[in-house]
PDB file of N, CA and C in Angstrom:
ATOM      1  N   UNK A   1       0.843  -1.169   0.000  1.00  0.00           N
ATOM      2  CA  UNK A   1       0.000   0.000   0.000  1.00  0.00           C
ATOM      3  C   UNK A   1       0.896   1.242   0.000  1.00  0.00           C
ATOM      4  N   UNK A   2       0.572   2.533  -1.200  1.00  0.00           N
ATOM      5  CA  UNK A   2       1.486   3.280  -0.883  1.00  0.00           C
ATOM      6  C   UNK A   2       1.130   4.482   0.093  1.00  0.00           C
ATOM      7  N   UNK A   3       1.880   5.364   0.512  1.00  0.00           N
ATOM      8  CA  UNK A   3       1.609   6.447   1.175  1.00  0.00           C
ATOM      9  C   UNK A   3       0.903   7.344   0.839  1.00  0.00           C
ATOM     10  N   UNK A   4       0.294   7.793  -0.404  1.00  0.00           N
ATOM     11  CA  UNK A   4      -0.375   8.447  -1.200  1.00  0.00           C
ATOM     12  C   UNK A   4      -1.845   7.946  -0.925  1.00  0.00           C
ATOM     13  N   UNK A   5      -2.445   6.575  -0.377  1.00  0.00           N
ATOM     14  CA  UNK A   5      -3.621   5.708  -0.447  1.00  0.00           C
ATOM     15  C   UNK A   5      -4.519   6.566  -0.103  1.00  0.00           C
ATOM     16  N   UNK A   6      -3.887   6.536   1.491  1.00  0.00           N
ATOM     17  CA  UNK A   6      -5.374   7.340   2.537  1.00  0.00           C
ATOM     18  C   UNK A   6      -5.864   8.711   1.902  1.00  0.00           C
ATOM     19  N   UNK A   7      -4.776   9.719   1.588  1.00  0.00           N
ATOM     20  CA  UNK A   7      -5.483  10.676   1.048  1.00  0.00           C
ATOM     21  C   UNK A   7      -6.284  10.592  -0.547  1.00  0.00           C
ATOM     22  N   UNK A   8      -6.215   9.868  -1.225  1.00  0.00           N
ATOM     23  CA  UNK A   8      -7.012   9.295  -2.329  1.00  0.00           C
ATOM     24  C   UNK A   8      -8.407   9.207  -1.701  1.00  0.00           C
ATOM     25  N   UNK A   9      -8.361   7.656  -0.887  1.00  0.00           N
ATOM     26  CA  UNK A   9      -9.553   7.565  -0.202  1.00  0.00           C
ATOM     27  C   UNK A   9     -10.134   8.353   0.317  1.00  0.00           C
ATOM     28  N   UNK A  10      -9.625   9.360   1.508  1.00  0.00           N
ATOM     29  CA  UNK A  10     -10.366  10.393   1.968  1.00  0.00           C
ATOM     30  C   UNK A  10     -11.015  11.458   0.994  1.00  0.00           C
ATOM     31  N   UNK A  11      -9.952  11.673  -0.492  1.00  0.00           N
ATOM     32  CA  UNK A  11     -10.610  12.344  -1.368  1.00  0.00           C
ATOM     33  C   UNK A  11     -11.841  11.763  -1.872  1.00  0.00           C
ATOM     34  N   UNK A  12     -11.968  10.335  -2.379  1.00  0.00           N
ATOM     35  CA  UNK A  12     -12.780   9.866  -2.566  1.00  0.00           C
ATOM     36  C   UNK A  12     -14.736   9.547  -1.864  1.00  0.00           C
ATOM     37  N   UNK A  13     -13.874   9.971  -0.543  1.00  0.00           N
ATOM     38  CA  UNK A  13     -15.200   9.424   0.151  1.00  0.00           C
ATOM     39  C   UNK A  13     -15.737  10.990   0.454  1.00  0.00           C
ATOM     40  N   UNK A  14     -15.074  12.234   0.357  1.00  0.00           N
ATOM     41  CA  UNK A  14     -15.550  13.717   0.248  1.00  0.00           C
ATOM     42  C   UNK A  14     -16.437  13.327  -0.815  1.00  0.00           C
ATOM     43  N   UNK A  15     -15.611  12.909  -2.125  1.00  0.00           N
ATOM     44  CA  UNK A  15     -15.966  13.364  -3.464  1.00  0.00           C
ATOM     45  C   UNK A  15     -17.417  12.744  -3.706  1.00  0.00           C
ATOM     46  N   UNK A  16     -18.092  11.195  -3.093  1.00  0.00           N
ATOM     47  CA  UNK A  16     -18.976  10.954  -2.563  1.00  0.00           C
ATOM     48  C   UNK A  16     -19.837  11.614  -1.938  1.00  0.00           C
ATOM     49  N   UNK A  17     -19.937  11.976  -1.210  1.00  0.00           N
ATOM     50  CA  UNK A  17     -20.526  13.379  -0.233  1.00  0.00           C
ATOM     51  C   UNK A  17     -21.210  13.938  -0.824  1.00  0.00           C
ATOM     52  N   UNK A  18     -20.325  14.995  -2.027  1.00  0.00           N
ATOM     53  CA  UNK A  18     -21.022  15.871  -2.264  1.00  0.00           C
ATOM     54  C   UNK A  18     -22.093  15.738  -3.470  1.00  0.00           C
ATOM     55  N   UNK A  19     -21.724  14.486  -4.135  1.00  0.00           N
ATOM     56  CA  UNK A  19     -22.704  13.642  -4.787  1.00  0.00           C
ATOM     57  C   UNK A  19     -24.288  14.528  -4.563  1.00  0.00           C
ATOM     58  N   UNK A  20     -24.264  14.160  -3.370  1.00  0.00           N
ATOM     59  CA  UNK A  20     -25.557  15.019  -3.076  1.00  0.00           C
ATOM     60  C   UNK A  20     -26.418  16.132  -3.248  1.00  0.00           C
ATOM     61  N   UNK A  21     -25.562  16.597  -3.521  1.00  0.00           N
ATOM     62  CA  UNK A  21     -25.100  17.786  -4.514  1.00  0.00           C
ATOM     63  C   UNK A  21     -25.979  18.492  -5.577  1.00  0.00           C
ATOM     64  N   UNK A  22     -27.177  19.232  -5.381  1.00  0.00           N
ATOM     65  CA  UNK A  22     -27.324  19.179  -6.706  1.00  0.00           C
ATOM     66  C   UNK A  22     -26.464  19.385  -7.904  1.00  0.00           C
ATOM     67  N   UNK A  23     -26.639  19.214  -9.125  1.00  0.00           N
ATOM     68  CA  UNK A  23     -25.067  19.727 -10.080  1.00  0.00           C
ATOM     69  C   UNK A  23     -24.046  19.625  -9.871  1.00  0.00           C
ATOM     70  N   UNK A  24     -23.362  19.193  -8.813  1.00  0.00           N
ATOM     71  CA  UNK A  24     -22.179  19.480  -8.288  1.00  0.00           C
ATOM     72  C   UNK A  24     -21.330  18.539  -9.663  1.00  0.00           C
ATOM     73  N   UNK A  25     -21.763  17.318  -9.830  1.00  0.00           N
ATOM     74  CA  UNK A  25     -20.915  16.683 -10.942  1.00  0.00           C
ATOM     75  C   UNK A  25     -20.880  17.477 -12.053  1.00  0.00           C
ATOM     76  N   UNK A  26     -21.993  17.578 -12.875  1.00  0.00           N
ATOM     77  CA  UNK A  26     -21.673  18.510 -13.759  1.00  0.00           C
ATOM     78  C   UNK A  26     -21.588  19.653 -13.809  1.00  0.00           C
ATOM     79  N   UNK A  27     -21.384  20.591 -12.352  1.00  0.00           N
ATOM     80  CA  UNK A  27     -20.590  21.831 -12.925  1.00  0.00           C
ATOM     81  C   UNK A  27     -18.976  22.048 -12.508  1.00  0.00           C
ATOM     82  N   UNK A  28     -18.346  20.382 -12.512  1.00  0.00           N
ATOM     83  CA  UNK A  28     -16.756  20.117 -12.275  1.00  0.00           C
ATOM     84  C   UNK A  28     -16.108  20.284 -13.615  1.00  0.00           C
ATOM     85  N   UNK A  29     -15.088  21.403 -13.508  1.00  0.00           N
ATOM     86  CA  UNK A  29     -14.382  21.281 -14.585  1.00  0.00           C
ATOM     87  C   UNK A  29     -12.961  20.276 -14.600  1.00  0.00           C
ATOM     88  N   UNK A  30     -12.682  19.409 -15.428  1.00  0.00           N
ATOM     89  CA  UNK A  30     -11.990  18.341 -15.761  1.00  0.00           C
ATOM     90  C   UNK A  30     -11.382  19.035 -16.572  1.00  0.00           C
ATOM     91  N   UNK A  31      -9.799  19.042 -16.493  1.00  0.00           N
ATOM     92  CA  UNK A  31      -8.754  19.427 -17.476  1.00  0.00           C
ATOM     93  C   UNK A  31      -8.002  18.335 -17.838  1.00  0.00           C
ATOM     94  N   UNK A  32      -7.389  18.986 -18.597  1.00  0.00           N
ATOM     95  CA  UNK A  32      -5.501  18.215 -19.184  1.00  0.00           C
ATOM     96  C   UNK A  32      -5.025  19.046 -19.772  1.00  0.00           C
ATOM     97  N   UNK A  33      -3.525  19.270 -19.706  1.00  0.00           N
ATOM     98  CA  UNK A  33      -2.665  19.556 -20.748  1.00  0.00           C
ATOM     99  C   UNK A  33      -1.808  18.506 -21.102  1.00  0.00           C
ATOM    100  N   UNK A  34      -1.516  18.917 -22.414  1.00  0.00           N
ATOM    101  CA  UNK A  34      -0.622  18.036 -23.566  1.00  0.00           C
ATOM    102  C   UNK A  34       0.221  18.518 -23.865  1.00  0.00           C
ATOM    103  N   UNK A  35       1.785  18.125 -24.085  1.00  0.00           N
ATOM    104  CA  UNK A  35       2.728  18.865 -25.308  1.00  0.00           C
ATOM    105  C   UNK A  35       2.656  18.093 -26.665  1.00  0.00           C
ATOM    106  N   UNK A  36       2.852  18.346 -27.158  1.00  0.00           N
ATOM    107  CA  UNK A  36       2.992  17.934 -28.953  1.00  0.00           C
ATOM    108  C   UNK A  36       4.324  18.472 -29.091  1.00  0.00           C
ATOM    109  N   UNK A  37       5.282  17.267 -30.048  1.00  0.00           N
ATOM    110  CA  UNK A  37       6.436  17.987 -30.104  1.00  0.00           C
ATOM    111  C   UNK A  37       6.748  17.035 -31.576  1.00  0.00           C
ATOM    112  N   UNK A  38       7.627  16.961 -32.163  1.00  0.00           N
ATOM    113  CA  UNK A  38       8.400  15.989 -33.588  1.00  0.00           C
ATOM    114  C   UNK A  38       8.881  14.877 -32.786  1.00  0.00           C
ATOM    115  N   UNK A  39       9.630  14.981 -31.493  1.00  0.00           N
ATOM    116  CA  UNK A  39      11.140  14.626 -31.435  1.00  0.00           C
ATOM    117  C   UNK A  39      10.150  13.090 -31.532  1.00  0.00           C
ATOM    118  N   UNK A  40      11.267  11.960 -31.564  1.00  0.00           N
ATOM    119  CA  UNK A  40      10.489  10.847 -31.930  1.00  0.00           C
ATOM    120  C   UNK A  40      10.047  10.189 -33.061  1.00  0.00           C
ATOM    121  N   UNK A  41       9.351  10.950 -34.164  1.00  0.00           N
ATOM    122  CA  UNK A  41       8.591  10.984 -35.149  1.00  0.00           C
ATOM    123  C   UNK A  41       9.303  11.021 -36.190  1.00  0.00           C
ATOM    124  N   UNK A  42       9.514   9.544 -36.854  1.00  0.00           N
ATOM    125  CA  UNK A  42      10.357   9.589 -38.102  1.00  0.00           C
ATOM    126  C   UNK A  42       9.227   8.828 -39.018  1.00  0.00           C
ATOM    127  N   UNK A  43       9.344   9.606 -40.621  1.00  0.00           N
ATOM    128  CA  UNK A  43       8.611   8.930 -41.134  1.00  0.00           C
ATOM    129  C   UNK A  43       9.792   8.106 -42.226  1.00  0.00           C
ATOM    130  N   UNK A  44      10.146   6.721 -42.073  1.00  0.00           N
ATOM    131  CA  UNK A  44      11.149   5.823 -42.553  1.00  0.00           C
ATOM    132  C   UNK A  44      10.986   6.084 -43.702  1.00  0.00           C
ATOM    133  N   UNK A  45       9.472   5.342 -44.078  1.00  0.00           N
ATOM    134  CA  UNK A  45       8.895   5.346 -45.577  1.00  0.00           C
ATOM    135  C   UNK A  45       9.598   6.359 -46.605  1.00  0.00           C
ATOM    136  N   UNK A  46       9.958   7.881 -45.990  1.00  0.00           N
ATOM    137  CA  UNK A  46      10.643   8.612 -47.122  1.00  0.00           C
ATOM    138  C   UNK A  46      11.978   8.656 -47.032  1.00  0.00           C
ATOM    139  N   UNK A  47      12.740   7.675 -46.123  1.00  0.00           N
ATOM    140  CA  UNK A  47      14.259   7.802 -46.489  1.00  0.00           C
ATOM    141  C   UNK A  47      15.062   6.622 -46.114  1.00  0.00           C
ATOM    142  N   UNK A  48      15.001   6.001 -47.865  1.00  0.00           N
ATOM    143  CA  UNK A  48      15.664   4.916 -48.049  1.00  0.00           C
ATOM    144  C   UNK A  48      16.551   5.881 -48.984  1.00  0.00           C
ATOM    145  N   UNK A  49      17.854   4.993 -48.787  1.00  0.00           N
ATOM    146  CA  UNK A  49      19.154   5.352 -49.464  1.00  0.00           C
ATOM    147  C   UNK A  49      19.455   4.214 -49.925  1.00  0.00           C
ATOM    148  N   UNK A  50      19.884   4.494 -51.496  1.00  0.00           N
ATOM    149  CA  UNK A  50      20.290   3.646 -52.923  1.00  0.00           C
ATOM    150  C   UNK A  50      21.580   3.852 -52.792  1.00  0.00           C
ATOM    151  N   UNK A  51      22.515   3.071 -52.046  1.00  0.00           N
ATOM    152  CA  UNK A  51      24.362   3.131 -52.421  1.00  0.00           C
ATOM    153  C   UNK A  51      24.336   3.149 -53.636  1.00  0.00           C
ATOM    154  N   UNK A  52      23.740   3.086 -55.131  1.00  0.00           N
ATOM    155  CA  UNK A  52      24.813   3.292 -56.043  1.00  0.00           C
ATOM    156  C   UNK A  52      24.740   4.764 -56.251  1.00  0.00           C
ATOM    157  N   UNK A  53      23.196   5.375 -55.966  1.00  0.00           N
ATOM    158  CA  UNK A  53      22.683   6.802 -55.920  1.00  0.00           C
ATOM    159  C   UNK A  53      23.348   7.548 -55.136  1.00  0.00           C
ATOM    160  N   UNK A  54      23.495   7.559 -54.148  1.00  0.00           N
ATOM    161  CA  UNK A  54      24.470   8.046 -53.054  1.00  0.00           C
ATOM    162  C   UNK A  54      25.208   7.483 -51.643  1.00  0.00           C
ATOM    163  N   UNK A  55      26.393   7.172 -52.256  1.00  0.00           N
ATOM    164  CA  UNK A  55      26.883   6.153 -51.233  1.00  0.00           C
ATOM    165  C   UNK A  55      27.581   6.436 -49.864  1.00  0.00           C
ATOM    166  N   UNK A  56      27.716   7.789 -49.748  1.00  0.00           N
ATOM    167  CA  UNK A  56      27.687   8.213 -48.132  1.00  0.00           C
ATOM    168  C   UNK A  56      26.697   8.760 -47.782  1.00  0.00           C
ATOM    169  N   UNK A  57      24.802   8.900 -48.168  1.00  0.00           N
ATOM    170  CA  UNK A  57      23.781   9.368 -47.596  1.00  0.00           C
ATOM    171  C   UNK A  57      23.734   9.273 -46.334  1.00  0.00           C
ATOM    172  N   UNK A  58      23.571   9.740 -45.690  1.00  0.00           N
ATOM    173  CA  UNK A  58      23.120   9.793 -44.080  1.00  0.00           C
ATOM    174  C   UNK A  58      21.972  10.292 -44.017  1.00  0.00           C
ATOM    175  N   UNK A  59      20.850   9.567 -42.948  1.00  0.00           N
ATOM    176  CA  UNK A  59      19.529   9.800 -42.747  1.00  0.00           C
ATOM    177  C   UNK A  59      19.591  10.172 -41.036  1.00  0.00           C
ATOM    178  N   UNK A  60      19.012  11.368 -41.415  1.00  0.00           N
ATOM    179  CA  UNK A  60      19.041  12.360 -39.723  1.00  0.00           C
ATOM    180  C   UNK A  60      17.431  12.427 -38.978  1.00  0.00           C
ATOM    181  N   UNK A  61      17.329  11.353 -37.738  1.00  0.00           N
ATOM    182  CA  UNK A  61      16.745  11.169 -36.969  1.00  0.00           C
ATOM    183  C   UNK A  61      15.945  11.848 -37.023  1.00  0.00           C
ATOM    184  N   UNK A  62      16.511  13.167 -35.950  1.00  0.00           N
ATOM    185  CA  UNK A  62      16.152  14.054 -35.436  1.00  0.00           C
ATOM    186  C   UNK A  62      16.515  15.363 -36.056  1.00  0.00           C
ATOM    187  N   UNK A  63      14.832  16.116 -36.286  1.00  0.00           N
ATOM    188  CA  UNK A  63      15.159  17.618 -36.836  1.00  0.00           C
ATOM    189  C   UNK A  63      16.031  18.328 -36.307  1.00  0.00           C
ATOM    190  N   UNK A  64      16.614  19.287 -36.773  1.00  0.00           N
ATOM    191  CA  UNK A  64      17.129  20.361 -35.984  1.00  0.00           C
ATOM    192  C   UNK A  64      16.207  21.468 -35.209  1.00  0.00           C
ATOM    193  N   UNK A  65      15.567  21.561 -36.017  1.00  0.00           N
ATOM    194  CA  UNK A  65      14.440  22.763 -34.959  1.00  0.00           C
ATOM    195  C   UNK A  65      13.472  21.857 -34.587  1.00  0.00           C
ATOM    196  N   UNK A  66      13.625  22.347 -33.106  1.00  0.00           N
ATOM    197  CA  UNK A  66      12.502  21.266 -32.221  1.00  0.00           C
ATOM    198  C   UNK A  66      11.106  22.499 -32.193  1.00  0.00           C
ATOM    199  N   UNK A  67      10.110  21.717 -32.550  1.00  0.00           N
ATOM    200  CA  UNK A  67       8.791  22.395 -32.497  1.00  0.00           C
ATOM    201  C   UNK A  67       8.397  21.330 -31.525  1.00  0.00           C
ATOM    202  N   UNK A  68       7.355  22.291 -30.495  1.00  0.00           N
ATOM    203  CA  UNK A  68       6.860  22.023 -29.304  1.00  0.00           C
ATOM    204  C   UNK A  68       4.865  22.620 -29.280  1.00  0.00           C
ATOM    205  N   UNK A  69       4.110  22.508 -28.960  1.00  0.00           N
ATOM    206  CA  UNK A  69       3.171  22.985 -28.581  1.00  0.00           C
ATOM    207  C   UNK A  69       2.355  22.476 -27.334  1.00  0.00           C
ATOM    208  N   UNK A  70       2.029  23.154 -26.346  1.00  0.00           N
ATOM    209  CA  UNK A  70       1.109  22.946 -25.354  1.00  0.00           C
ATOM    210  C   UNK A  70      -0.142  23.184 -25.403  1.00  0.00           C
ATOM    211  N   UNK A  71      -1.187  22.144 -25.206  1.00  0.00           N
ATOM    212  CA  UNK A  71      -2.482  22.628 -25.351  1.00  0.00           C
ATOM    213  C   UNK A  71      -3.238  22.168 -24.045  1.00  0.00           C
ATOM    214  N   UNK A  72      -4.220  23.433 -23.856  1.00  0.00           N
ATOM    215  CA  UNK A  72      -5.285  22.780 -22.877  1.00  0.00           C
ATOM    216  C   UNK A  72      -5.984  22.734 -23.031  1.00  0.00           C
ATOM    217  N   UNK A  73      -7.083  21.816 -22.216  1.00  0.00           N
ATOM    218  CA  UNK A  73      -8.657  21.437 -22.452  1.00  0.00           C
ATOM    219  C   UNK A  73      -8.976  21.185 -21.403  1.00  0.00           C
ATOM    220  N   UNK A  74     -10.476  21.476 -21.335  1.00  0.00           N
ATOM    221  CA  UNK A  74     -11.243  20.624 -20.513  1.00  0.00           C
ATOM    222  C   UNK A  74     -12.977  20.281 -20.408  1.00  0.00           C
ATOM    223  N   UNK A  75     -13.105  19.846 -19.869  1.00  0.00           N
ATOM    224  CA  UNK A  75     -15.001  19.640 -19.900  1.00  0.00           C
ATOM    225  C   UNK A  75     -15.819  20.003 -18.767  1.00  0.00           C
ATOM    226  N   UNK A  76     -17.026  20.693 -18.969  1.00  0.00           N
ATOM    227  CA  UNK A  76     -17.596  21.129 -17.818  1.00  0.00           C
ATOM    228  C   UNK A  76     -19.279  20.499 -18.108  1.00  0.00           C
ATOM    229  N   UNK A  77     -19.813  19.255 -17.205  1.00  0.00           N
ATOM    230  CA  UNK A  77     -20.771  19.001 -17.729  1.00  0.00           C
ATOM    231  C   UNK A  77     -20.636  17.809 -19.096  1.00  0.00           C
ATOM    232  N   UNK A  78     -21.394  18.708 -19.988  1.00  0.00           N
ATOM    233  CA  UNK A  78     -21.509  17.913 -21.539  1.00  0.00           C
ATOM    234  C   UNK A  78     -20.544  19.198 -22.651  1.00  0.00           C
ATOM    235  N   UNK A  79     -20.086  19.690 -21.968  1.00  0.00           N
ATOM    236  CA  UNK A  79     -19.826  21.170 -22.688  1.00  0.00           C
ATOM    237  C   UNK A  79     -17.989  20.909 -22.800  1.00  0.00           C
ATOM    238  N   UNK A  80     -17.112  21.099 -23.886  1.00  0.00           N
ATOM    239  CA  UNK A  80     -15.993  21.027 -24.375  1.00  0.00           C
ATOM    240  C   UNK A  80     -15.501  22.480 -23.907  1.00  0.00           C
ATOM    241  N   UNK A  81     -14.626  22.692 -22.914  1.00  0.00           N
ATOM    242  CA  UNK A  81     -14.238  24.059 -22.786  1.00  0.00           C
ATOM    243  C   UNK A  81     -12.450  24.131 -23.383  1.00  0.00           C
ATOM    244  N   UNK A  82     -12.013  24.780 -24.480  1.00  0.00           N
ATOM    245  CA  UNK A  82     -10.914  24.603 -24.891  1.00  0.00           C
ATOM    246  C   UNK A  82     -10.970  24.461 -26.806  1.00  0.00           C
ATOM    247  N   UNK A  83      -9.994  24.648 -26.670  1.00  0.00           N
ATOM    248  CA  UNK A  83      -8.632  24.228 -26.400  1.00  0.00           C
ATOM    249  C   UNK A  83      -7.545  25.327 -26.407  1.00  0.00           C
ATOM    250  N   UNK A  84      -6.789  25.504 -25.743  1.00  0.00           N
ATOM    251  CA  UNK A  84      -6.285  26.500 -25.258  1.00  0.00           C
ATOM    252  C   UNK A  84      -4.734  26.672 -26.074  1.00  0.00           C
ATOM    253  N   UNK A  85      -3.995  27.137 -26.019  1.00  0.00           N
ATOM    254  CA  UNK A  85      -2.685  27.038 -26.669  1.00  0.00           C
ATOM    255  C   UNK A  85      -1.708  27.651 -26.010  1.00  0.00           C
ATOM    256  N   UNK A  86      -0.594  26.917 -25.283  1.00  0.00           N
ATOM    257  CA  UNK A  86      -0.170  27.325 -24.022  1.00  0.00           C
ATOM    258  C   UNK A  86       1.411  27.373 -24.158  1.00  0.00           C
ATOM    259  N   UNK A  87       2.592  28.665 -23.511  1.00  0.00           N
ATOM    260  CA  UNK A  87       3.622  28.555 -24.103  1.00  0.00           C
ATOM    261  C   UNK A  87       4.245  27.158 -23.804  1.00  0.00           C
ATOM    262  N   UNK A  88       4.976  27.173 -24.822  1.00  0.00           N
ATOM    263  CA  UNK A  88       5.686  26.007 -25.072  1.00  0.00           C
ATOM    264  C   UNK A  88       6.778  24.953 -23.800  1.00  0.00           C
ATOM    265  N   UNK A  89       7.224  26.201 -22.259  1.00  0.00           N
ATOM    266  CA  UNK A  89       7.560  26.000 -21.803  1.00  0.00           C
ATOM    267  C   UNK A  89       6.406  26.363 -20.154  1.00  0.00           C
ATOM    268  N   UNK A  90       5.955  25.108 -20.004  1.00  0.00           N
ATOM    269  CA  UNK A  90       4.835  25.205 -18.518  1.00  0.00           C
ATOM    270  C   UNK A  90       5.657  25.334 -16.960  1.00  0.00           C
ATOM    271  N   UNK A  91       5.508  26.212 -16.248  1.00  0.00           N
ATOM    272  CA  UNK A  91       5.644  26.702 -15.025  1.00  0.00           C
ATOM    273  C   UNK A  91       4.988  27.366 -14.156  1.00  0.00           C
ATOM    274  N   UNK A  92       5.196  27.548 -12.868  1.00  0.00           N
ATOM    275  CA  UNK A  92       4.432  27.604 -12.010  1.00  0.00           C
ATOM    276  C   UNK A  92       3.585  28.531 -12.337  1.00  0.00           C
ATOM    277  N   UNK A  93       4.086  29.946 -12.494  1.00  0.00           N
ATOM    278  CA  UNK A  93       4.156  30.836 -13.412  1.00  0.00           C
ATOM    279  C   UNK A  93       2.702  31.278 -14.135  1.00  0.00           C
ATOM    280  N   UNK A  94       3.519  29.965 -15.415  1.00  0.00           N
ATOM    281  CA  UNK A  94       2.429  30.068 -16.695  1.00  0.00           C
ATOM    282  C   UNK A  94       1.373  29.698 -16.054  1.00  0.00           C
ATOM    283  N   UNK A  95       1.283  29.170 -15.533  1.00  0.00           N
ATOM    284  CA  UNK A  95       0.057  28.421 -15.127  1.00  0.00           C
ATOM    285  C   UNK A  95      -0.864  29.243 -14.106  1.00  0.00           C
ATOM    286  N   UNK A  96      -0.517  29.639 -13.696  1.00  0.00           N
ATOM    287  CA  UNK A  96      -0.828  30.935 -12.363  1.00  0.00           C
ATOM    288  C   UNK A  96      -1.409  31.878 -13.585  1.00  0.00           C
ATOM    289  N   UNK A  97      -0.790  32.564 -14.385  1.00  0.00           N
ATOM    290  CA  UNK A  97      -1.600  33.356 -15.335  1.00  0.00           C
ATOM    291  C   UNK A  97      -2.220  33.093 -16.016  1.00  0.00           C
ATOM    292  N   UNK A  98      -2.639  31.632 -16.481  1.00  0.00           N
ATOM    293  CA  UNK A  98      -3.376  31.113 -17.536  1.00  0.00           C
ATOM    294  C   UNK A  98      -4.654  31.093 -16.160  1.00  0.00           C
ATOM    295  N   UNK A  99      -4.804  30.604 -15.599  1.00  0.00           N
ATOM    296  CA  UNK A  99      -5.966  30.576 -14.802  1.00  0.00           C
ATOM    297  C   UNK A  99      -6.083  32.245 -13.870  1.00  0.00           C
ATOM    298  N   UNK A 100      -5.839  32.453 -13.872  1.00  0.00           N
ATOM    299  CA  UNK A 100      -5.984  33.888 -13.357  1.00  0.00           C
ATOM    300  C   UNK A 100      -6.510  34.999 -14.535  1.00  0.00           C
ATOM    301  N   UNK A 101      -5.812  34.767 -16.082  1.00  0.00           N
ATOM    302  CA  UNK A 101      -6.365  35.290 -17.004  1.00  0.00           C
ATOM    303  C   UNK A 101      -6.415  34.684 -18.221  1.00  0.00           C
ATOM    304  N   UNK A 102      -5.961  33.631 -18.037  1.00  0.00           N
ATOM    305  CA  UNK A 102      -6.489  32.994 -19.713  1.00  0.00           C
ATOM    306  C   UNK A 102      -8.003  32.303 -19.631  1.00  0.00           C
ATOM    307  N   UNK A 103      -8.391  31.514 -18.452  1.00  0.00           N
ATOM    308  CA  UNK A 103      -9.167  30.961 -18.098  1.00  0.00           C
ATOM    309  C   UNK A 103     -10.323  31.329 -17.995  1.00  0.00           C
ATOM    310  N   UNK A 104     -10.871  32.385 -17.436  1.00  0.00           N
ATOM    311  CA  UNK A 104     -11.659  33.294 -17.449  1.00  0.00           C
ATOM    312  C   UNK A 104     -12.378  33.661 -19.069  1.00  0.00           C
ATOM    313  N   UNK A 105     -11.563  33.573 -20.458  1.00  0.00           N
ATOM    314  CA  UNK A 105     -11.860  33.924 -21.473  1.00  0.00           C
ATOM    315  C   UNK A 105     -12.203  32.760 -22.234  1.00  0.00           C
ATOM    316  N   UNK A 106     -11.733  31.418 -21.396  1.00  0.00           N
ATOM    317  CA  UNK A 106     -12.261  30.316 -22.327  1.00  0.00           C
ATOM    318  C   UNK A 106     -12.850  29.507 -21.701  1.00  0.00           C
ATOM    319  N   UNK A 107     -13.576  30.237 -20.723  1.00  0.00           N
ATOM    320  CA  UNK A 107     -15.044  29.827 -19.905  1.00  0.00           C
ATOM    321  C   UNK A 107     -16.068  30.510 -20.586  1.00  0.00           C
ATOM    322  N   UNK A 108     -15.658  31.700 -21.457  1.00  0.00           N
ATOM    323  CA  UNK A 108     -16.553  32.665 -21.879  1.00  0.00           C
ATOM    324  C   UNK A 108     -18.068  31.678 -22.472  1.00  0.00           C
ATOM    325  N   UNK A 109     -17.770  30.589 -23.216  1.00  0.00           N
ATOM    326  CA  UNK A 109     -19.082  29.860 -23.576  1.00  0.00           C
ATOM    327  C   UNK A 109     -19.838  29.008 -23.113  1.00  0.00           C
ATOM    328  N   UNK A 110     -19.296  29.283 -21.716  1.00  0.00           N
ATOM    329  CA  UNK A 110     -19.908  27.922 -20.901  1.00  0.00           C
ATOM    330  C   UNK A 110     -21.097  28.782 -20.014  1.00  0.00           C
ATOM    331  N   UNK A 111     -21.806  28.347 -19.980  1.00  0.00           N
ATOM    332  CA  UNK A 111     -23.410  28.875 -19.114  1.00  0.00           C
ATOM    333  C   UNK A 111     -22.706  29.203 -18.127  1.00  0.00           C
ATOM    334  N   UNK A 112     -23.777  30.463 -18.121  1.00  0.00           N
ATOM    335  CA  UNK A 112     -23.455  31.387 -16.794  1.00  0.00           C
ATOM    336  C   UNK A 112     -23.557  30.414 -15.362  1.00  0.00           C
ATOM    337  N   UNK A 113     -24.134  29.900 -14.953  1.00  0.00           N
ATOM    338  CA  UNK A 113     -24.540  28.757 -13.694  1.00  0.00           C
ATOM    339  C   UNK A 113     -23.220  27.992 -13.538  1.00  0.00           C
ATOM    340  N   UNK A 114     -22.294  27.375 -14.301  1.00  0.00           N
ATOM    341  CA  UNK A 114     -21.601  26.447 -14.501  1.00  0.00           C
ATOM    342  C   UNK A 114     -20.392  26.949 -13.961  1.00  0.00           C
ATOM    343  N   UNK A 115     -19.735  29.047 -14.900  1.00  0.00           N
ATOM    344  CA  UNK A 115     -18.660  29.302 -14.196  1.00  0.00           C
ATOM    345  C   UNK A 115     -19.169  30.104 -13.087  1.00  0.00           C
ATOM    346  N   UNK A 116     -20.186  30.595 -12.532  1.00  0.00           N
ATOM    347  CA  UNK A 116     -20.606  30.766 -10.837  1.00  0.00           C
ATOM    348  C   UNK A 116     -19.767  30.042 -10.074  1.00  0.00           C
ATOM    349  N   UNK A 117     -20.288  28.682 -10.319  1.00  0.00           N
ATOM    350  CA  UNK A 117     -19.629  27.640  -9.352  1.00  0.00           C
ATOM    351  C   UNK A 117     -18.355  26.758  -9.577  1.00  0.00           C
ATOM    352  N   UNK A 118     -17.996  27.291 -11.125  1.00  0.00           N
ATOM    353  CA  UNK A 118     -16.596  27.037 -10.499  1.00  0.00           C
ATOM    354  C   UNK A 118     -15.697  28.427 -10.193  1.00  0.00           C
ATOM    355  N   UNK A 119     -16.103  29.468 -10.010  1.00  0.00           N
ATOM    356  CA  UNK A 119     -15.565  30.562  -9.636  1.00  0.00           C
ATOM    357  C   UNK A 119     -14.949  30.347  -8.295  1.00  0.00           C
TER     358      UNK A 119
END
């Protein structure tokens, strides 16, 4: 059992609770962020090398310019809130201003009732 358990459970048996709730489930907003990046991503299929065509070809892994993107999302209800586009490098920071002021603007379509309570 790890050390992390009890407070799970105790979250769990709150999160129960409030069940009771009217709305309370669906006016929870559920996030994620993602990065998207190349590194990794070779497509083989376009680089086969013909020794008689060129017999020192070298095939390079990895791009030189690393492209990165962060995106966020989330759901409130039945309602898709997102997707957000977030700098490329996440910190305490970014994140502190994305919900302090990015957040606020991409709640903008979600029913008034919904960001009340998650205000």
């Amino acid at each position: 059992m790890s050390s992390d358990n009890p407070p799970r459970v105790n979250f769990c048996q709150w999160f129960v609770q409030q069940t009771t709730i009217p709305f309370f489930v669906s006016s929870l907003l559920f996030t994620d962020e993602v990065t998207y990046g190349r590194d990794g991503i070779t497509n083989f299929h376009n680089q086969h090398q013909r020794a008689g065509e060129n017999p020192c070809g070298a095939v390079h892994d990895r791009p030189q310019l690393q492209v990165r993107i962060s995106v966020w999302a989330g759901i409130v209800g039945d309602c898709l809130v997102g997707s957000h586009i977030l700098p490329q490098f996440l910190t305490e920071n970014v994140d502190r201003d994305f919900l302090l002021n990015g957040l606020p603007h991409v709640l903008e379509n979600v029913a008034l009732a919904v960001r009340a309570w998650c205000a």
